[in-house]
PDB file of N, CA and C in Angstrom:
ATOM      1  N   UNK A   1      30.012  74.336  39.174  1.00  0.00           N
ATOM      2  CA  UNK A   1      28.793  74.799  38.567  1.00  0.00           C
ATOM      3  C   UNK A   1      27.768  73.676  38.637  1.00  0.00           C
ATOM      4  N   UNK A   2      26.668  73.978  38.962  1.00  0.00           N
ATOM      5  CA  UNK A   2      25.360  72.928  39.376  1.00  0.00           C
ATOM      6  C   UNK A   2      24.499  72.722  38.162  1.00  0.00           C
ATOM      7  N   UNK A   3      25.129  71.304  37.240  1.00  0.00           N
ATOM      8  CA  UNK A   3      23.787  71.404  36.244  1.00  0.00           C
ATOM      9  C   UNK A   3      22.518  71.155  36.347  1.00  0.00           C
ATOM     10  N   UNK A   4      21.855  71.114  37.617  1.00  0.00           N
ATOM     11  CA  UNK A   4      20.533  70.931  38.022  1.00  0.00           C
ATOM     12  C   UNK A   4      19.587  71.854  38.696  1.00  0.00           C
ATOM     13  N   UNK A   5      20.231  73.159  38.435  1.00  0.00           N
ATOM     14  CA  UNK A   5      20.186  74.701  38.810  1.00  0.00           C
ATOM     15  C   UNK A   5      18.421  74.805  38.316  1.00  0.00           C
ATOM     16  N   UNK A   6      17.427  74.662  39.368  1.00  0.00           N
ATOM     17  CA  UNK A   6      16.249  74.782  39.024  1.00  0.00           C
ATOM     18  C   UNK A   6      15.461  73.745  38.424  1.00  0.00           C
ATOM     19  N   UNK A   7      16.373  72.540  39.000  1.00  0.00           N
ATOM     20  CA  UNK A   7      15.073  71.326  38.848  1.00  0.00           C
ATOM     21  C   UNK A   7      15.057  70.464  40.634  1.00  0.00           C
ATOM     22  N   UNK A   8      13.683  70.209  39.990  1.00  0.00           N
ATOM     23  CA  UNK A   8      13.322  69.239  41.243  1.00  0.00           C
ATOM     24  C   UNK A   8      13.866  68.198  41.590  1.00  0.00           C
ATOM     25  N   UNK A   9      14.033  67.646  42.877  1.00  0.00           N
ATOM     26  CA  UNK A   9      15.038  67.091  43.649  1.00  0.00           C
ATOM     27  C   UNK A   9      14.798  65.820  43.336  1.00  0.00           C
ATOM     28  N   UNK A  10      13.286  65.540  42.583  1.00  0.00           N
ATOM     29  CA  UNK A  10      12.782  63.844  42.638  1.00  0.00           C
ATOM     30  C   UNK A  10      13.415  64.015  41.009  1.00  0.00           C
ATOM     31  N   UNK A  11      13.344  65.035  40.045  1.00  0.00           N
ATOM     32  CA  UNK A  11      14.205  64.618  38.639  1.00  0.00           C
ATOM     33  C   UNK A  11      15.367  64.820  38.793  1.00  0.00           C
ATOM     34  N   UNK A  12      16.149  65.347  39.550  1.00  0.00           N
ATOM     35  CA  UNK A  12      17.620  65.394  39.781  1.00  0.00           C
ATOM     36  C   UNK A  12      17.695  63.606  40.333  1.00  0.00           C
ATOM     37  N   UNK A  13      17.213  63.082  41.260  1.00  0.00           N
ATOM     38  CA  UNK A  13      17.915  61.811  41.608  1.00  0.00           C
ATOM     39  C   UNK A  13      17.585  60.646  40.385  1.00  0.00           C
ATOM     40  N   UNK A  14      16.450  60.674  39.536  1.00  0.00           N
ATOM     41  CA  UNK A  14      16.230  60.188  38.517  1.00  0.00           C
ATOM     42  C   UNK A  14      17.124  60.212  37.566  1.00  0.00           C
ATOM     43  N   UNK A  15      17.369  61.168  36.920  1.00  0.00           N
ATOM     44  CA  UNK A  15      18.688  61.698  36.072  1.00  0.00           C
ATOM     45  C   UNK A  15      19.747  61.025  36.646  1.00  0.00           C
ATOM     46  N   UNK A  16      20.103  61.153  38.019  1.00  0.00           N
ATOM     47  CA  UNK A  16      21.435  61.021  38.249  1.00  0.00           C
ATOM     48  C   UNK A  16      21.360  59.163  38.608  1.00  0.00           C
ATOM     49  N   UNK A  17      20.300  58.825  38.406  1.00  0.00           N
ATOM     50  CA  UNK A  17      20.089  57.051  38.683  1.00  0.00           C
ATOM     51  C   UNK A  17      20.310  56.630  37.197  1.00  0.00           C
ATOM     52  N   UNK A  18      19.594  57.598  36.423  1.00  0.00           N
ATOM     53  CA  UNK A  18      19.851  56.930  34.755  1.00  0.00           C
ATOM     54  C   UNK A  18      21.133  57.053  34.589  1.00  0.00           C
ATOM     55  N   UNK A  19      21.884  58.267  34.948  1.00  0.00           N
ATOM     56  CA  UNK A  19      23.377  58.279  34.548  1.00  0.00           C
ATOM     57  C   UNK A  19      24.508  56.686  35.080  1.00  0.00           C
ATOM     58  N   UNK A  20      23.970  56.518  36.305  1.00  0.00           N
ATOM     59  CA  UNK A  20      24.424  55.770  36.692  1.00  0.00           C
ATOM     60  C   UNK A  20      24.265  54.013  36.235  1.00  0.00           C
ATOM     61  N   UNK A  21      22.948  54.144  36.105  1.00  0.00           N
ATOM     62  CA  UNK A  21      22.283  52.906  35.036  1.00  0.00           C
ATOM     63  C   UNK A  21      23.567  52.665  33.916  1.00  0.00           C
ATOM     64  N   UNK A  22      23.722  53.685  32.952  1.00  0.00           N
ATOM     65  CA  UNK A  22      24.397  54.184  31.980  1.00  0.00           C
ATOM     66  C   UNK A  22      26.042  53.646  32.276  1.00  0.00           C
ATOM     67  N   UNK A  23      26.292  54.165  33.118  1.00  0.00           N
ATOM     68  CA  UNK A  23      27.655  53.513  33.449  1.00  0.00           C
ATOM     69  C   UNK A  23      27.850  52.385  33.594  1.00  0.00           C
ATOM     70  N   UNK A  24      26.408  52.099  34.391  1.00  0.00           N
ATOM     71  CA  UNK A  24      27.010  50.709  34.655  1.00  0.00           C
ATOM     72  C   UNK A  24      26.984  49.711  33.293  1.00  0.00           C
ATOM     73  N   UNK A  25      26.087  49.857  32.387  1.00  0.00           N
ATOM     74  CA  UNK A  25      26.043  49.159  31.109  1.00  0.00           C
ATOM     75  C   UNK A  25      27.206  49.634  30.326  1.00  0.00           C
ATOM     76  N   UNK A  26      27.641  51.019  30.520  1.00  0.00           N
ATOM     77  CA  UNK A  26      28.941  51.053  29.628  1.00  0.00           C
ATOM     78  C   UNK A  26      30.398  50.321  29.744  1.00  0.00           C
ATOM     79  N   UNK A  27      30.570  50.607  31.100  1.00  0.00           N
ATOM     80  CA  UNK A  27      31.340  49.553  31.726  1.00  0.00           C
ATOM     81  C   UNK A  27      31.588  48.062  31.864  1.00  0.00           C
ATOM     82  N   UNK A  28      30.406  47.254  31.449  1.00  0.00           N
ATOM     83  CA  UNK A  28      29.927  46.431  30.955  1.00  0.00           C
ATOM     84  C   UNK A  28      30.178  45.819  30.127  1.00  0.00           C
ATOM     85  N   UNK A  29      29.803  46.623  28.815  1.00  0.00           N
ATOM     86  CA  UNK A  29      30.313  46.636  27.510  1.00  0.00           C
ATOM     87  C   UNK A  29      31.407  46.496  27.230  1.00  0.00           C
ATOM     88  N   UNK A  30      32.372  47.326  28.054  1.00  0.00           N
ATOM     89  CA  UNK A  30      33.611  47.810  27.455  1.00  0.00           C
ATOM     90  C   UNK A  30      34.336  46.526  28.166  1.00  0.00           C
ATOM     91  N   UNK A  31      33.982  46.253  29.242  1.00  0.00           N
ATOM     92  CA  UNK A  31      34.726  44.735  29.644  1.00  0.00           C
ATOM     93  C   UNK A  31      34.559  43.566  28.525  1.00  0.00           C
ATOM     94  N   UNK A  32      33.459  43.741  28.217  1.00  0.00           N
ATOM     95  CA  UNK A  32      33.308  42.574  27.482  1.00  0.00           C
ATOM     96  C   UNK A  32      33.894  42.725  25.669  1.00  0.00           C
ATOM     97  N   UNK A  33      34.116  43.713  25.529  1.00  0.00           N
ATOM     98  CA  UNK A  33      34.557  43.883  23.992  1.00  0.00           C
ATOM     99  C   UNK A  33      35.901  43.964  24.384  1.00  0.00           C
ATOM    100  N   UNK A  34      36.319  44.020  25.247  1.00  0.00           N
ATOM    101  CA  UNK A  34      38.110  44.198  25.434  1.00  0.00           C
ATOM    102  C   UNK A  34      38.015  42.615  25.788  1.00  0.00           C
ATOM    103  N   UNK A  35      37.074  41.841  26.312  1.00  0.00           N
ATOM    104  CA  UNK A  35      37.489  40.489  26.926  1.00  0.00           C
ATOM    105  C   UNK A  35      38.104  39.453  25.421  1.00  0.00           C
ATOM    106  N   UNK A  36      39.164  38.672  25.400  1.00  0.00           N
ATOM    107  CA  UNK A  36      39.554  38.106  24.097  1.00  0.00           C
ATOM    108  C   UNK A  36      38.937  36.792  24.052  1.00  0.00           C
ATOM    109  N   UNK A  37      38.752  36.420  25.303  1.00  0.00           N
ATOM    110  CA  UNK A  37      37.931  34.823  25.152  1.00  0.00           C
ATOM    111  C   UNK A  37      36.047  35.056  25.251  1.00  0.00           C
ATOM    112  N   UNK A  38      35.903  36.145  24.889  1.00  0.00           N
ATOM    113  CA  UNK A  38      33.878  36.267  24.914  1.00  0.00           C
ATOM    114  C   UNK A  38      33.862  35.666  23.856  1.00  0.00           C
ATOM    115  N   UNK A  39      33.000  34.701  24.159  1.00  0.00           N
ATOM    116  CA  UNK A  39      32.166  34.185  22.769  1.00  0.00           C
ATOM    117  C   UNK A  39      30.849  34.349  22.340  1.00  0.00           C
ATOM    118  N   UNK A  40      30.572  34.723  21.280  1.00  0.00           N
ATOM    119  CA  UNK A  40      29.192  34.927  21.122  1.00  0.00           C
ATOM    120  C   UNK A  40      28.965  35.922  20.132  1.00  0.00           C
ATOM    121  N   UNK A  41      28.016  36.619  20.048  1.00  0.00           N
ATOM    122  CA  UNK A  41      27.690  37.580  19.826  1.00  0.00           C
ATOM    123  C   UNK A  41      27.616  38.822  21.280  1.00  0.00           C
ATOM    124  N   UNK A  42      27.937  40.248  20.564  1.00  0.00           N
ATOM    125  CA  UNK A  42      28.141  41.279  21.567  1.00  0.00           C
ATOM    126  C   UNK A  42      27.434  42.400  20.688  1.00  0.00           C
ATOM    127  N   UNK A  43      25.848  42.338  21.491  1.00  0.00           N
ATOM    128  CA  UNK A  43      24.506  43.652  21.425  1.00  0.00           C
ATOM    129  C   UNK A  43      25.078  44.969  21.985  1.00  0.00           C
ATOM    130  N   UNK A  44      25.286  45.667  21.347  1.00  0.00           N
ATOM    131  CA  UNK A  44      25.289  47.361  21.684  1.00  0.00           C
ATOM    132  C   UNK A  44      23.722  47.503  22.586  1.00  0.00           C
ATOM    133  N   UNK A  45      23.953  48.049  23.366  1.00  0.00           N
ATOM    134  CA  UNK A  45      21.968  48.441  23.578  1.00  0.00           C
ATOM    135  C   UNK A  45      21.328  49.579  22.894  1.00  0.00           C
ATOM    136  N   UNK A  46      22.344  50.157  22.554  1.00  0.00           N
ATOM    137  CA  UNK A  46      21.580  51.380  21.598  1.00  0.00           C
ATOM    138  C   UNK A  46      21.491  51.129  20.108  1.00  0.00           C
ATOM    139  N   UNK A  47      22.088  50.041  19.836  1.00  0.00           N
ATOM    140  CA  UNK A  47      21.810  49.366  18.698  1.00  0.00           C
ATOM    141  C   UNK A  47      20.437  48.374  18.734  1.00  0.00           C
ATOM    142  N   UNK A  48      20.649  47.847  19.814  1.00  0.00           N
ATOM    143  CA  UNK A  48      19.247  47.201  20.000  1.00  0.00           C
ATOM    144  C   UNK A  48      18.373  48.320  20.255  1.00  0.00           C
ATOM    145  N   UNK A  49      18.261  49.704  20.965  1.00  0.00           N
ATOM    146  CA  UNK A  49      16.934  50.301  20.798  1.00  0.00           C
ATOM    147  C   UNK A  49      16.452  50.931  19.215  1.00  0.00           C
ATOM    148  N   UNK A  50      17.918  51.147  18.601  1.00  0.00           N
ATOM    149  CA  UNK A  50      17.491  51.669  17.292  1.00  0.00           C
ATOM    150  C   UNK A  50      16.654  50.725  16.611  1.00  0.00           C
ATOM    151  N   UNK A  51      17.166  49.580  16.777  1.00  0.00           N
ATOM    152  CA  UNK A  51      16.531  48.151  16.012  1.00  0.00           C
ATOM    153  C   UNK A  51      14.743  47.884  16.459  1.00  0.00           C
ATOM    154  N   UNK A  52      14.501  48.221  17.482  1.00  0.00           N
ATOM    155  CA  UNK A  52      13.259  48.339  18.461  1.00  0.00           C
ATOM    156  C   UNK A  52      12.211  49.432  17.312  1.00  0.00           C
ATOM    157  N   UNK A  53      12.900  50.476  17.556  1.00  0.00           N
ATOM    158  CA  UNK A  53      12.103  51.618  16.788  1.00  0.00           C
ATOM    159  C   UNK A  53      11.886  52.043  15.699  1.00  0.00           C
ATOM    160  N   UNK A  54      13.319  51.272  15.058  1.00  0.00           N
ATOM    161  CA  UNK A  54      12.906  50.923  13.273  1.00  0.00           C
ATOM    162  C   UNK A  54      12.104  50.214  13.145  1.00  0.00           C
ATOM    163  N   UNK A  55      11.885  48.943  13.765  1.00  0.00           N
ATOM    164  CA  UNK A  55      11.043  47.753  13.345  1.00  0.00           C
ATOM    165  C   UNK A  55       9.637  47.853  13.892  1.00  0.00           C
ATOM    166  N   UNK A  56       9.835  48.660  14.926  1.00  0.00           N
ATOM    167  CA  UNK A  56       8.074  49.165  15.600  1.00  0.00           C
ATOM    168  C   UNK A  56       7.701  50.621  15.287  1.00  0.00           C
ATOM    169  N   UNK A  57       8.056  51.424  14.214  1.00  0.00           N
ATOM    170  CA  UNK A  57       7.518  52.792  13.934  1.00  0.00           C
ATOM    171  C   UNK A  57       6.488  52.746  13.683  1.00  0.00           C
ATOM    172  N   UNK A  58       5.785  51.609  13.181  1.00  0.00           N
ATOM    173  CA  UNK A  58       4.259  51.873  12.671  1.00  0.00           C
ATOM    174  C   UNK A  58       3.554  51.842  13.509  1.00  0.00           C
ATOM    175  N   UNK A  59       4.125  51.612  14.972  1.00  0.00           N
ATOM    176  CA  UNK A  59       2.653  51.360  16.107  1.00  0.00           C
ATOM    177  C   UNK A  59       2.939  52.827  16.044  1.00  0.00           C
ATOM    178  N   UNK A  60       3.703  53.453  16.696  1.00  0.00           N
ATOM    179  CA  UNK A  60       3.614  54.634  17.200  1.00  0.00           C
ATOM    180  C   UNK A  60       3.423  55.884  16.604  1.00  0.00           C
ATOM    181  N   UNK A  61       3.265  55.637  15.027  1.00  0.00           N
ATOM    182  CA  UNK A  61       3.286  56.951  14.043  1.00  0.00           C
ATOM    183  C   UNK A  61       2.012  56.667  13.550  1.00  0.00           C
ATOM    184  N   UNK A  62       1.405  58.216  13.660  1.00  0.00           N
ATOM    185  CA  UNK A  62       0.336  58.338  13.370  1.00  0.00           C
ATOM    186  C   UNK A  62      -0.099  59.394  12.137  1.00  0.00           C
ATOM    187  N   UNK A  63      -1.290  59.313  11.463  1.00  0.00           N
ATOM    188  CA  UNK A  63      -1.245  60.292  10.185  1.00  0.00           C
ATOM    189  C   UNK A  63      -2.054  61.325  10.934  1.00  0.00           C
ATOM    190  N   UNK A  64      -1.434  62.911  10.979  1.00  0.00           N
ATOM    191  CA  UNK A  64      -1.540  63.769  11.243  1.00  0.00           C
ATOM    192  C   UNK A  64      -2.149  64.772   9.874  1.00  0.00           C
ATOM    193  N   UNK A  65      -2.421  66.329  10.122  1.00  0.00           N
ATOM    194  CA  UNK A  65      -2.083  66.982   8.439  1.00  0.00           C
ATOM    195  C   UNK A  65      -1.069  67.063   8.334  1.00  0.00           C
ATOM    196  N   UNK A  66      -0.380  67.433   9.461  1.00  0.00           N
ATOM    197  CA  UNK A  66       0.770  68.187   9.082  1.00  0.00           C
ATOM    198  C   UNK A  66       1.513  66.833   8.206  1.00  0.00           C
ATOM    199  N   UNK A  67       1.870  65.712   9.093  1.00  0.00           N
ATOM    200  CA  UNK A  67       2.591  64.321   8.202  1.00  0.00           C
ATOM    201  C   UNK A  67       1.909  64.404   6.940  1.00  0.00           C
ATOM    202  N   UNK A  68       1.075  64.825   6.389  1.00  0.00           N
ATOM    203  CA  UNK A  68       0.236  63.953   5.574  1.00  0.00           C
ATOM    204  C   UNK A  68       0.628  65.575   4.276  1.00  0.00           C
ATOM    205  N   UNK A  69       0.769  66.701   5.079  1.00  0.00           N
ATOM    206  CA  UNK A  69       0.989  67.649   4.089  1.00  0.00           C
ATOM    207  C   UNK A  69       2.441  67.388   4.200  1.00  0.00           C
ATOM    208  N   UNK A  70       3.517  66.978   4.922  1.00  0.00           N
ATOM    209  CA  UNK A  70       4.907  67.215   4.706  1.00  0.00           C
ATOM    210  C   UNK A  70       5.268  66.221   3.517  1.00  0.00           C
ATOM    211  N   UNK A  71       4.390  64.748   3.965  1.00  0.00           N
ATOM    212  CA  UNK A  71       4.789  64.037   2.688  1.00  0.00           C
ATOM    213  C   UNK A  71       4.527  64.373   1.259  1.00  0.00           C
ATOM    214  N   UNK A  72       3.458  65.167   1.180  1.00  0.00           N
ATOM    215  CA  UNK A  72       3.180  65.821  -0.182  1.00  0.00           C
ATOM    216  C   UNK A  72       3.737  66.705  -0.564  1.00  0.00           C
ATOM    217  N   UNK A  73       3.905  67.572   0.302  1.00  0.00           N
ATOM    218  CA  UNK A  73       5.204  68.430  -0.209  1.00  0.00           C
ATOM    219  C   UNK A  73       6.945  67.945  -0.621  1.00  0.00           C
ATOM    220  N   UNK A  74       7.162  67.429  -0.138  1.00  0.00           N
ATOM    221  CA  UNK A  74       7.935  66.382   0.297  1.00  0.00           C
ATOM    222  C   UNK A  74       8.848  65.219  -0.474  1.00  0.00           C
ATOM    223  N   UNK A  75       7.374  64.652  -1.208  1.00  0.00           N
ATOM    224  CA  UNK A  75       7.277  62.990  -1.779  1.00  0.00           C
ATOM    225  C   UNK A  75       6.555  63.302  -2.652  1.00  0.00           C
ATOM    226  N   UNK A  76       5.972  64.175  -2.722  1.00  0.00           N
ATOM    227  CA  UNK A  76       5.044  63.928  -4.117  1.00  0.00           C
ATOM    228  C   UNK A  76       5.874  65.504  -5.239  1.00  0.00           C
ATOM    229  N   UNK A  77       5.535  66.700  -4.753  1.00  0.00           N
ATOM    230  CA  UNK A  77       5.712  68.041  -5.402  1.00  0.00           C
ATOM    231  C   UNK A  77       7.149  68.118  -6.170  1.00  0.00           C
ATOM    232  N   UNK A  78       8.482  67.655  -5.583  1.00  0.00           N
ATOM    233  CA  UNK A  78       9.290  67.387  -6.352  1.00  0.00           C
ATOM    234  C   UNK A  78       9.318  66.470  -7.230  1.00  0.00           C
ATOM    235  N   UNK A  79       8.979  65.063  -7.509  1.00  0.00           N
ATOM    236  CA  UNK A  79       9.453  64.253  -8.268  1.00  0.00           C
ATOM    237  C   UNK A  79       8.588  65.141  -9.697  1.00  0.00           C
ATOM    238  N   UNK A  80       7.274  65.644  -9.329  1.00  0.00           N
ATOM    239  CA  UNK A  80       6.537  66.218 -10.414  1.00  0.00           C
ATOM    240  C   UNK A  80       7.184  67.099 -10.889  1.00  0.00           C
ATOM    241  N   UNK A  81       7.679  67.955 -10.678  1.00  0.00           N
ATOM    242  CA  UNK A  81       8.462  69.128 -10.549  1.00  0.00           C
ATOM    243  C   UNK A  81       9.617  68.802 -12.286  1.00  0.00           C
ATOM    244  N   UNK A  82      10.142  68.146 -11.225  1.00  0.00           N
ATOM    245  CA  UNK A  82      11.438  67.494 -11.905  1.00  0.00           C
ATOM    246  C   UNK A  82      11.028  67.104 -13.435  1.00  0.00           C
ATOM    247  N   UNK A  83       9.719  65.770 -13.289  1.00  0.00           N
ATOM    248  CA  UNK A  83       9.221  65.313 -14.682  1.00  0.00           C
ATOM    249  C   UNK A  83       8.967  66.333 -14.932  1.00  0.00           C
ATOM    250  N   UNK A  84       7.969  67.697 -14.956  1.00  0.00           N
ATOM    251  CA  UNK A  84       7.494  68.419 -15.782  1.00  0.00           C
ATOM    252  C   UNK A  84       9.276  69.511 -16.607  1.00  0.00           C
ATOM    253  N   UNK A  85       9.421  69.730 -15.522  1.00  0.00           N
ATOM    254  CA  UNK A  85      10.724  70.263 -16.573  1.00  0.00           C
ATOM    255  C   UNK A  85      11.392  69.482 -17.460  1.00  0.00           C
ATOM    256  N   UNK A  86      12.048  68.276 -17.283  1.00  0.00           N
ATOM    257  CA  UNK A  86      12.433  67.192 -17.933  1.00  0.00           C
ATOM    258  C   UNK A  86      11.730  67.536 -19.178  1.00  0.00           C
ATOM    259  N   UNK A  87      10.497  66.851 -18.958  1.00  0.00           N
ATOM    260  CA  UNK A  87       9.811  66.891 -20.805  1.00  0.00           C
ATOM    261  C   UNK A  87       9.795  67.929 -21.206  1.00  0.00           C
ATOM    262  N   UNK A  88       9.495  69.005 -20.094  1.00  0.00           N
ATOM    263  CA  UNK A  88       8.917  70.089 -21.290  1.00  0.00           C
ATOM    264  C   UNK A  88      10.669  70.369 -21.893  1.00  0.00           C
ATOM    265  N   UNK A  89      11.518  70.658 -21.692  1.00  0.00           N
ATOM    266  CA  UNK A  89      12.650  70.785 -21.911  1.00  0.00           C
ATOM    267  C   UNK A  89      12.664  70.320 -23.301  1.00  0.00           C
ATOM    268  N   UNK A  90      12.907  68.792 -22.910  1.00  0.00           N
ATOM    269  CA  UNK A  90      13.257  67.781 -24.323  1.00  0.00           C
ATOM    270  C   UNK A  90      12.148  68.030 -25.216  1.00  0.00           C
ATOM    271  N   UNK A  91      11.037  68.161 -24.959  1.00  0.00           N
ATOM    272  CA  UNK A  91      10.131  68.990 -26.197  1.00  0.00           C
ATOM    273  C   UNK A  91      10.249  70.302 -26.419  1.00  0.00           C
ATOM    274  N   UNK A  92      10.801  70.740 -25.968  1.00  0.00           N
ATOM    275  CA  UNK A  92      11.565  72.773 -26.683  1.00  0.00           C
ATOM    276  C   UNK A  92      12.783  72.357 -27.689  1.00  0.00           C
ATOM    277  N   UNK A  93      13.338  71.755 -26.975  1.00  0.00           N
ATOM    278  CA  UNK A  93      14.398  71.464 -28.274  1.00  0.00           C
ATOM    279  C   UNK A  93      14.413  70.118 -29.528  1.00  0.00           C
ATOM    280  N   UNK A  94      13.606  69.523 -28.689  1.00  0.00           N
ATOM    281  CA  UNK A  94      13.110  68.923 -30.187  1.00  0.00           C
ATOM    282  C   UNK A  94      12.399  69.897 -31.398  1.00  0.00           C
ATOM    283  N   UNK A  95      11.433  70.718 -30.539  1.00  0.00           N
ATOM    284  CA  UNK A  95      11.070  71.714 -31.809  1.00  0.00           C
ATOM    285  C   UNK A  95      11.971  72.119 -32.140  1.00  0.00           C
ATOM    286  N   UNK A  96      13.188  72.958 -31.353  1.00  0.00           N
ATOM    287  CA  UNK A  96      13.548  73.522 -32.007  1.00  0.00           C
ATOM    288  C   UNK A  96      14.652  72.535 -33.331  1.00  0.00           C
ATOM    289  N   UNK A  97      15.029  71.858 -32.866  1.00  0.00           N
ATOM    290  CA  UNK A  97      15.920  70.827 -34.072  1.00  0.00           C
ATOM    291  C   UNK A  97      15.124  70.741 -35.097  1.00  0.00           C
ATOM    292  N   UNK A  98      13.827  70.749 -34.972  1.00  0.00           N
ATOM    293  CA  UNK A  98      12.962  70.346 -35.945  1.00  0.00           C
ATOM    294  C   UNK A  98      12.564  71.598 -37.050  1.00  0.00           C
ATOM    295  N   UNK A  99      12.611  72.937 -35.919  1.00  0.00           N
ATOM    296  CA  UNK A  99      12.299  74.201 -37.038  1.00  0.00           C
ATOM    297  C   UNK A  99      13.817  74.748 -37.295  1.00  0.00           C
ATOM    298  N   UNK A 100      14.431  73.936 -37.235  1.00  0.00           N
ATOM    299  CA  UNK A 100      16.292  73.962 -37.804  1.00  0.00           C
ATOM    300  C   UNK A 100      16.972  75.406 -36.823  1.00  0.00           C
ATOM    301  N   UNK A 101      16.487  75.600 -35.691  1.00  0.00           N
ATOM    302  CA  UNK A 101      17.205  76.860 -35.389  1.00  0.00           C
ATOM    303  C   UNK A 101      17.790  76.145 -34.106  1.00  0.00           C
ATOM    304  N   UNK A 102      17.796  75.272 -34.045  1.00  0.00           N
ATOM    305  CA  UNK A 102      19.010  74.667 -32.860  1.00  0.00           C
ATOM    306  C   UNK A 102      19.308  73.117 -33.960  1.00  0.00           C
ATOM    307  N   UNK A 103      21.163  73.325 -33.215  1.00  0.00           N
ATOM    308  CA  UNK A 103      21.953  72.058 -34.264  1.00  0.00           C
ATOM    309  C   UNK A 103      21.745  70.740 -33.327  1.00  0.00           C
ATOM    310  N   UNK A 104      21.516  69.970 -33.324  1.00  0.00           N
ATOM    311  CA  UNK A 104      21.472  68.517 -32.211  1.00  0.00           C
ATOM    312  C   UNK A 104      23.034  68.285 -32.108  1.00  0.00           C
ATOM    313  N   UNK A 105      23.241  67.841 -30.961  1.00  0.00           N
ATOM    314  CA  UNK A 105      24.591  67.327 -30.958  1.00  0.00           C
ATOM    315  C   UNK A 105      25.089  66.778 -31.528  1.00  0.00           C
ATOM    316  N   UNK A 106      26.467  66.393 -31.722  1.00  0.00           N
ATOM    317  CA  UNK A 106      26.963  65.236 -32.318  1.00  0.00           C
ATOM    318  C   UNK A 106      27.041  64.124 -31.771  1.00  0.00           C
ATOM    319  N   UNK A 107      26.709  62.795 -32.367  1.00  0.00           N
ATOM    320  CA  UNK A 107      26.770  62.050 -31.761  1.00  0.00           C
ATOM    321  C   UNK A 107      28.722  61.247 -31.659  1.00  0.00           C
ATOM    322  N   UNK A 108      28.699  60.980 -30.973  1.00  0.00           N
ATOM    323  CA  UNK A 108      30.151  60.837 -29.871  1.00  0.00           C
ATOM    324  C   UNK A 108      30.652  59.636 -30.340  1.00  0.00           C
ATOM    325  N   UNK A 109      29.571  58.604 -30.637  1.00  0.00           N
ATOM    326  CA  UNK A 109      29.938  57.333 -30.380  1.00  0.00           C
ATOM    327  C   UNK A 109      30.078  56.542 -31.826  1.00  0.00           C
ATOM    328  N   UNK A 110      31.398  55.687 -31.815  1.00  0.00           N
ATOM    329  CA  UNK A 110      31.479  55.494 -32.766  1.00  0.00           C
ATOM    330  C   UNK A 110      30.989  54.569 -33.412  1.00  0.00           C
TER     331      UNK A 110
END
């Protein structure tokens, strides 16, 4: 079965140069983490690109609406959310302890 069923012949040899790129660094790797006398330190490269794009996200991210509405929805609408139930809560039953129709717990501790 041909996984290149309807692509062009200049991205099929590309693909199949990266694959090969790929090997050859995996192969690489794997010599050298099986080797018992390497000394040093031993870089993953995909650890180094993660490290690349954590530490450089701010060039490349930009404020959009949509970013700018996801974070508000997001980052802002829950934490509010949360406080407003919170209090209003603990102020329903404080009234009510207070107009004696709810008992407060016991306290536990001795």
């Amino acid at each position: 079965m041909d996984a290149f069923r309807g692509v062009p012949a200049e991205e099929k040899a590309a693909e199949l140069e990266r694959a090969a790129l790929r090997d050859v660094y995996r192969r690489e790797y794997q010599r050298n983490i099986q080797n018992p006398s390497h000394k040093g330190y031993l870089l993953d490269p995909a650890v180094k690109r993660w490290n690349y794009a954590r530490v450089n996200s701010y060039m490349f991210y930009r404020a959009t609406t949509k970013t700018t509405l996801l974070g508000i929805v997001f980052g802002l609408i829950p934490p509010a959310l949360i406080m407003y139930y919170v209090t209003n809560a603990k102020t329903k039953r404080e009234a009510a302890y207070k107009a004696g129709t709810a008992k407060p717990p016991r306290n536990l501790r001795l």
